[in-house]
Protein backbone atom coordinates (compact mmCIF):
# COMPACT_ATOMS: atom_id res chain seq x y z
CA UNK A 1 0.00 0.00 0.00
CA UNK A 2 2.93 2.15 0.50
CA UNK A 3 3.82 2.97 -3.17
CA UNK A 4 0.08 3.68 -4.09
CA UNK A 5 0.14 6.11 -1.00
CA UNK A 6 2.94 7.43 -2.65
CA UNK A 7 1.82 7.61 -6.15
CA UNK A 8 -1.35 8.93 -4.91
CA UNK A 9 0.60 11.95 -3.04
CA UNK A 10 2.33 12.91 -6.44
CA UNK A 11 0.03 12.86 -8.36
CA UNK A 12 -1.94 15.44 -5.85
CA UNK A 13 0.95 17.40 -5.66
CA UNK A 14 1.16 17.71 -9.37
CA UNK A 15 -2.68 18.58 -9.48
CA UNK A 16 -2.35 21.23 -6.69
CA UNK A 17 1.08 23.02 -9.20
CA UNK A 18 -1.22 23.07 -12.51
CA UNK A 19 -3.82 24.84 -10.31
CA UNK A 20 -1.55 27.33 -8.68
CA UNK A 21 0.54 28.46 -12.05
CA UNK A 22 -2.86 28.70 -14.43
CA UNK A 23 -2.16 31.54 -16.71
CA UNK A 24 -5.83 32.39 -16.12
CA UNK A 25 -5.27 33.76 -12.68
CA UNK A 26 -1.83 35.42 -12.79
CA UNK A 27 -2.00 38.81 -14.42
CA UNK A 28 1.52 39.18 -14.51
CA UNK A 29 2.33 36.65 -17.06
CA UNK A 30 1.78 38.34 -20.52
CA UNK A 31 -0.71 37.33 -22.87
CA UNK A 32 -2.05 38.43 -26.58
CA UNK A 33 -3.32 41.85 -26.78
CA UNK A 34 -7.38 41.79 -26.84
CA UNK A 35 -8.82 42.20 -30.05
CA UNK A 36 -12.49 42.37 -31.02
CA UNK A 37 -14.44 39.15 -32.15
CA UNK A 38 -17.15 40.34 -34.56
CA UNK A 39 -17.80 42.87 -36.17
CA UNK A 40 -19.53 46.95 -35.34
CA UNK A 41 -23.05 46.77 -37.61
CA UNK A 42 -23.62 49.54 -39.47
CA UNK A 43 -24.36 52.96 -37.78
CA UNK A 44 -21.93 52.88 -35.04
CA UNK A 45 -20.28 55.33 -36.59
CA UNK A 46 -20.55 57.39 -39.44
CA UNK A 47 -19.57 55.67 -42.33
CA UNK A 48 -17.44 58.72 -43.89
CA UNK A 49 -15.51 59.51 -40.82
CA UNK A 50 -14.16 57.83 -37.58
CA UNK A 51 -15.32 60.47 -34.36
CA UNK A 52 -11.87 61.96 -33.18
CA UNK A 53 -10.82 62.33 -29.62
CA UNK A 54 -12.94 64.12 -27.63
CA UNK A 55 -16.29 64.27 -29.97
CA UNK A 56 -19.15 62.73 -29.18
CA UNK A 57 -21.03 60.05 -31.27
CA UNK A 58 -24.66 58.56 -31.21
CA UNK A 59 -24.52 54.99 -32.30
CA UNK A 60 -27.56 53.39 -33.58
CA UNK A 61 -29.04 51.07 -31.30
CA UNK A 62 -27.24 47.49 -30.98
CA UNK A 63 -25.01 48.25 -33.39
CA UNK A 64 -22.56 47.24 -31.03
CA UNK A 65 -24.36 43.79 -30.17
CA UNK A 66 -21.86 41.74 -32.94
CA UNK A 67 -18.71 42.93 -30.81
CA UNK A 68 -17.42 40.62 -28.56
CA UNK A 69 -13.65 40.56 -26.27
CA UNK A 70 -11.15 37.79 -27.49
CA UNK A 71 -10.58 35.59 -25.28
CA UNK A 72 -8.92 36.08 -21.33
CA UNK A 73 -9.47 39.87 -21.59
CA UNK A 74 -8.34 41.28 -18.44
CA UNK A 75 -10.99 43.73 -16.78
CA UNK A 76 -11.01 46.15 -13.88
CA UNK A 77 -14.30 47.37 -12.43
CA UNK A 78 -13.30 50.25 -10.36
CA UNK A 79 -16.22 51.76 -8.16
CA UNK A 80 -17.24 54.38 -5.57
CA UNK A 81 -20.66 54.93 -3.84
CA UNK A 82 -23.69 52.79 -2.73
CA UNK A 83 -26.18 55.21 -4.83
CA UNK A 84 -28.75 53.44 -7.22
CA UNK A 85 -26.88 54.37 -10.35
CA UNK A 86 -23.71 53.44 -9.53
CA UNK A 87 -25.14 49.96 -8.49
CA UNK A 88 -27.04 49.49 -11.86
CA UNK A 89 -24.01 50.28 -13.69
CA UNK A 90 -21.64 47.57 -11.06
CA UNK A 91 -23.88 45.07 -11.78
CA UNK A 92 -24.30 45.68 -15.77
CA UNK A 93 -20.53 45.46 -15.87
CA UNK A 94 -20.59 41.80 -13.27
CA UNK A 95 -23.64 40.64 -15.39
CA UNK A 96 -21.51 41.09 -18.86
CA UNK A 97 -18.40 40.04 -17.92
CA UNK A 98 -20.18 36.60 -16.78
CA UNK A 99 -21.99 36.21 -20.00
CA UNK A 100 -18.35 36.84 -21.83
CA UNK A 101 -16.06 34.81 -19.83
CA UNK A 102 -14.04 37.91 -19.10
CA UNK A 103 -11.50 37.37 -16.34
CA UNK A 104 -13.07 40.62 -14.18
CA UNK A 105 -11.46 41.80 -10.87
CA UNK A 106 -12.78 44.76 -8.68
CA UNK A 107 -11.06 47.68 -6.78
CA UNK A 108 -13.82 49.69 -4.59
CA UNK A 109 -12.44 52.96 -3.11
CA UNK A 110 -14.01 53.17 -0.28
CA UNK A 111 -13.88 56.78 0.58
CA UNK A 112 -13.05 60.38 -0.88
CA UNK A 113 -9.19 59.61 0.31
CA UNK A 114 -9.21 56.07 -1.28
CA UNK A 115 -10.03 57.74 -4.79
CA UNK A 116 -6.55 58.38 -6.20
CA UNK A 117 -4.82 55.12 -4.26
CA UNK A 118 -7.74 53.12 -5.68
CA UNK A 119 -6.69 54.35 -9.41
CA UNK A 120 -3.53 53.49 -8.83
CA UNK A 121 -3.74 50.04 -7.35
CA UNK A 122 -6.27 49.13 -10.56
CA UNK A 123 -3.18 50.70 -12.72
CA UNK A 124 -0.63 48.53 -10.95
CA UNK A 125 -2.77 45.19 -11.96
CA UNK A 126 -2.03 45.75 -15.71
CA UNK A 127 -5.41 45.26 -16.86
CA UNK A 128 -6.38 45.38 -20.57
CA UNK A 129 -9.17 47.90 -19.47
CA UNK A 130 -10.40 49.74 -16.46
CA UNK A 131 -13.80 50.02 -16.27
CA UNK A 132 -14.86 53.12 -13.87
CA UNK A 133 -18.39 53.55 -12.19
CA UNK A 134 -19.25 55.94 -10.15
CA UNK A 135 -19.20 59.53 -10.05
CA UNK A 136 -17.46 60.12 -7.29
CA UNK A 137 -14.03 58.62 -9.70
CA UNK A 138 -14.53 61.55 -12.60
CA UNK A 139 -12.55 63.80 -11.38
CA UNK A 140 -9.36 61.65 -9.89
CA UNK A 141 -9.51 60.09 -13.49
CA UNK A 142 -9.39 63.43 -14.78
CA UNK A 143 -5.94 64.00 -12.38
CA UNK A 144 -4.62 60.39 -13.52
CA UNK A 145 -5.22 59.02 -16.67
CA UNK A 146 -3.59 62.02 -18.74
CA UNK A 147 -0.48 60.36 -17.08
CA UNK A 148 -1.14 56.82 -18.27
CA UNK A 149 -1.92 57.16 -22.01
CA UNK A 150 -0.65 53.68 -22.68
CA UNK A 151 -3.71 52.16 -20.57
CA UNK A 152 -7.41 52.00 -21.67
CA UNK A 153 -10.33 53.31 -19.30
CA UNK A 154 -13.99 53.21 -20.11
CA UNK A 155 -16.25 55.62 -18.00
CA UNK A 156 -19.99 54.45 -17.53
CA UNK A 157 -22.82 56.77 -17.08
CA UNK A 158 -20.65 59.42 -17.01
CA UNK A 159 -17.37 61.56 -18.67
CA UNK A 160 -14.45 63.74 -18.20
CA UNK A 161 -14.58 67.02 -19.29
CA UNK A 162 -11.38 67.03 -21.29
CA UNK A 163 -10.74 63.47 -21.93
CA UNK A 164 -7.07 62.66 -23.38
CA UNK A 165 -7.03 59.32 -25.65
CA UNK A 166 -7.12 56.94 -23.84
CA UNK A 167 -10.29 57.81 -21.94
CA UNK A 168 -13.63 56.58 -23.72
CA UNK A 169 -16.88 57.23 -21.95
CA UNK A 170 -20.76 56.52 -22.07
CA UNK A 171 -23.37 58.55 -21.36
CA UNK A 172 -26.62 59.57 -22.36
CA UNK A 173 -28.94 62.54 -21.21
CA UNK A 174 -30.22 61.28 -17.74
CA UNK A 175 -26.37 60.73 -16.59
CA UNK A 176 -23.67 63.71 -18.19
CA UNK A 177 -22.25 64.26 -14.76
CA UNK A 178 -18.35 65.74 -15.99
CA UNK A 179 -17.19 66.84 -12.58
CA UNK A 180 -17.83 69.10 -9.77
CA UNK A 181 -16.39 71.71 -11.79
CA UNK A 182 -19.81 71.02 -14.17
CA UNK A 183 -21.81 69.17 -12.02
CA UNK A 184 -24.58 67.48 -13.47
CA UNK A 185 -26.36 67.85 -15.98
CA UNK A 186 -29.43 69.71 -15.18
CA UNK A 187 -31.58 66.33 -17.30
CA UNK A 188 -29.73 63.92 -14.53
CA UNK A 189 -32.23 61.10 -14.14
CA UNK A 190 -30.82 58.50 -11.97
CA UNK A 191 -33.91 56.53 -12.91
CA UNK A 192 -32.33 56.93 -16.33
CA UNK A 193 -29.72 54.02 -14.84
CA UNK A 194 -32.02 50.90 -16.13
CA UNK A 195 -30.39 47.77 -16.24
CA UNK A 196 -31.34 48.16 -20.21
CA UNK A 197 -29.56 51.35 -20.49
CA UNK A 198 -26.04 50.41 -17.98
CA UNK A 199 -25.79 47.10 -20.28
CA UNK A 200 -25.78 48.85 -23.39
CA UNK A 201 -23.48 51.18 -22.39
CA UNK A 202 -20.65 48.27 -21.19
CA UNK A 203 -21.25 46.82 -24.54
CA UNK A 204 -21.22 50.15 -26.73
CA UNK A 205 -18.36 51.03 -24.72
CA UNK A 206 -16.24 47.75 -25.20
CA UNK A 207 -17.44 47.66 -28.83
CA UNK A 208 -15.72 51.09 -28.93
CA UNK A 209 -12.32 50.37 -27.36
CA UNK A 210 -11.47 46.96 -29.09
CA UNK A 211 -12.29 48.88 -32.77
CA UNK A 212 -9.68 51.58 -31.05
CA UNK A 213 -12.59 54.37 -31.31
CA UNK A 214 -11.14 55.65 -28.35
CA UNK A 215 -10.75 59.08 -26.52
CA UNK A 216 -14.95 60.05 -27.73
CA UNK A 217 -17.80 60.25 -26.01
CA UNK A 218 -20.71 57.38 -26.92
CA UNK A 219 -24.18 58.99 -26.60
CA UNK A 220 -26.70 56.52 -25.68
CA UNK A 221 -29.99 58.78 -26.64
CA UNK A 222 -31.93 57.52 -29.77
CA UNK A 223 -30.48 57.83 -33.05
């Protein structure tokens, strides 16, 4: 019985090493860069011109639906406040990351002083994007990401005044909040946050970065 206890002890050994070195859970092994699976359908743009960084485009609706993440793309949610909104919009972002297999971590600052340390601990992961939600984050991203151009961010249900290019953002007429410097928009709906509207703007949004239509605004009010 010895050997078989000792064959069985190897081979549990060798179980419990595949598990701890799968590529699927250490972020700091490289992998391919993300690229889009599918394609945008037609109205997601203008078909004469690609939007340039900091205009703002109104897609048709679903247009983005065909657009999918490659595989193992490497998300972080990053998210302030307990407010209705910013809840929607957390669990649009959970809900499609499930339904894509999207390897999805989350940072939560957890107060005004966590803000900045919170951007820079999602930074530090190496993420292929970082997915913000919450106003609370618009205007530390404003202080940060003009720093990081080499590293995506996708704002939901809200936007940065000045956004450099690497800063894409959806919004739509019930959400526009752009800072305290602007406040909200004086149309701020936070009924406006339907699950409907939050998972259409992860999608357009993703649709957006992985066809590198980056650095715009996507407006989520009817065509």
């Amino acid at each position: 019985m010895r050997p078989l206890l000792r064959a069985v002890a190897t081979l549990a050994a060798a179980a419990a090493l595949v598990t701890g070195c799968s590529s699927g859970d250490d972020w700091s092994r490289p992998h391919p860069k993300p690229s889009a699976v599918g394609t945008l359908g037609a109205g997601f743009v203008e078909p004469s011109s690609s939007p340039v960084p900091e205009s703002t485009t109104t897609p048709r609706p679903g247009s983005w639906s065909g657009v999918h993440p490659s595989e193992d793309y490497r998300v972080v949610l990053l998210t302030s406040g307990d407010d209705r909104p910013t809840k929607a919009l957390v669990k649009a972002v959970e809900d499609w990351a499930g339904a894509e297999h999207v390897d999805l971590r989350t940072v939560v600052a957890d107060g005004p002083h966590d803000l900045i340390p919170s951007i820079t601990e999602a930074l530090g992961m190496n993420p292929d994007l970082i997915v913000s939600a919450g106003n609370d984050l618009v205007d530390p991203l404003a202080t940060v990401t003009p720093n990081h151009l080499d590293q995506p961010f996708l704002v939901v249900g809200a936007e940065l005044a000045e956004p450099t290019h690497n800063v894409t953002a959806v919004d739509w007429s019930g959400a526009s909040f752009r800072g305290e410097g602007l406040g909200a928009s004086s149309t701020y709906d936070p009924a406006s946050f339907t699950a409907e509207r939050c998972a259409a703007a992860i999608r357009a949004g993703v649709a957006a970065v992985l066809n590198d239509l980056t650095g715009i605004v996507i407006w989520l009010d009817d065509h």
